[in-house]
Protein backbone atom coordinates (compact mmCIF):
# COMPACT_ATOMS: atom_id res chain seq x y z
CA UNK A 1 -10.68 105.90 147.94
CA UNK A 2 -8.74 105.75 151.02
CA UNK A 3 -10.20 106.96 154.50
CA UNK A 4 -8.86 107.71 157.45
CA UNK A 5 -11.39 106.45 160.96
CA UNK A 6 -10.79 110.11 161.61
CA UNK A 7 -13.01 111.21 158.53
CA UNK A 8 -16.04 108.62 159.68
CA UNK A 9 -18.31 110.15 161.42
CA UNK A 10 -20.41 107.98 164.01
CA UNK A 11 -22.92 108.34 166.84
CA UNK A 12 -21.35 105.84 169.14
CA UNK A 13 -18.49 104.06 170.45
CA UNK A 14 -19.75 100.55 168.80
CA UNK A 15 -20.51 102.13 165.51
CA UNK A 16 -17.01 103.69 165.80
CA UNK A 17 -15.41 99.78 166.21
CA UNK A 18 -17.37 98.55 163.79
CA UNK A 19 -16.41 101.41 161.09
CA UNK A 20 -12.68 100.68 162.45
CA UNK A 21 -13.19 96.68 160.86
CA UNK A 22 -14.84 98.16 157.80
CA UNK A 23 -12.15 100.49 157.15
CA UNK A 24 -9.53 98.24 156.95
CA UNK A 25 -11.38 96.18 154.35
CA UNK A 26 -10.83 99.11 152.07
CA UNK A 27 -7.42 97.73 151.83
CA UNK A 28 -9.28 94.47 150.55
CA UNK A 29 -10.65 96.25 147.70
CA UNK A 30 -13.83 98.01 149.41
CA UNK A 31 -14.99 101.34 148.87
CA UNK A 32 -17.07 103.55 150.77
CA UNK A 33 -19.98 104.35 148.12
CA UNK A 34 -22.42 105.57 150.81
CA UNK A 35 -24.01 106.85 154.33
CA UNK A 36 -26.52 106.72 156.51
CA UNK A 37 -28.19 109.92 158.19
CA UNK A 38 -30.43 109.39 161.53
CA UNK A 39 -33.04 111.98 163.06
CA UNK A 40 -32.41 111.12 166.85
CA UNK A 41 -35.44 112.30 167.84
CA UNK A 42 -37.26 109.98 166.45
CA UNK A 43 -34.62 106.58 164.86
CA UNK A 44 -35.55 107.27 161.55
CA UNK A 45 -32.73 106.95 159.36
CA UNK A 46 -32.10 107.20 155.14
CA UNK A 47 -29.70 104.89 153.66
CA UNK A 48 -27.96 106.86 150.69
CA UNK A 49 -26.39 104.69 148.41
CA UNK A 50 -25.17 104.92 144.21
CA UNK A 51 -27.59 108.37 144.44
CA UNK A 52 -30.48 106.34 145.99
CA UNK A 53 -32.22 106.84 149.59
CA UNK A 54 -33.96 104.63 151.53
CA UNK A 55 -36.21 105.89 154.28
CA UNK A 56 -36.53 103.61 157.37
CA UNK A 57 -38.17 104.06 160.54
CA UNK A 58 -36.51 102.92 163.78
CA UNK A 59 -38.69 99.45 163.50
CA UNK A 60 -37.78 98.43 160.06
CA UNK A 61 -33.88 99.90 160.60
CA UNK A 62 -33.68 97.46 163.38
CA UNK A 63 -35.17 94.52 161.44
CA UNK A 64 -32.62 95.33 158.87
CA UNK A 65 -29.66 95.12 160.78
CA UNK A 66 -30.65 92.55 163.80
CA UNK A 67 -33.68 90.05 162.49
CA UNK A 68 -33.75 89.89 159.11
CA UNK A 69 -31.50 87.46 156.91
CA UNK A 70 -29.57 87.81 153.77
CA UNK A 71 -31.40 86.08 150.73
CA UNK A 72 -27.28 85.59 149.90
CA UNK A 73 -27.26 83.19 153.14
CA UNK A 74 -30.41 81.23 151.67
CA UNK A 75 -28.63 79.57 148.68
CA UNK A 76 -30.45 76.19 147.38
């Protein structure tokens, strides 16, 4: 599945750059499989992934993306 930065919708000029990098690591096999929704009034946001959603309030979406690490990094 091919997409076009055109048919990405973001809130933001970063978000926009940063969809620009993931988009052309479609061509390296990546799919988009996917999306997150945000209430502005409030952060909260729901991941929706493989017909899952994850509720997160603007706290723990921050920890997500900014503090926490990936248990993939913490190899023995």
């Amino acid at each position: 599945m091919k997409k076009k930065l055109e048919e990405i919708l973001t809130a933001d000029h970063n978000s926009r750059m940063t969809a620009k990098k993931v988009v052309e690591k479609l061509e390296c096999g990546y799919e988009i499989s996917g999306l997150v929704i945000i209430k502005p009034e409030t952060g909260e946001r729901c991941i929706i992934e493989m017909s899952a959603g994850r509720w997160l309030n603007k706290e723990e979406m921050r920890w997500l993306m900014h503090e926490s690490e990936s248990p993939l990094n913490n190899k023995a």
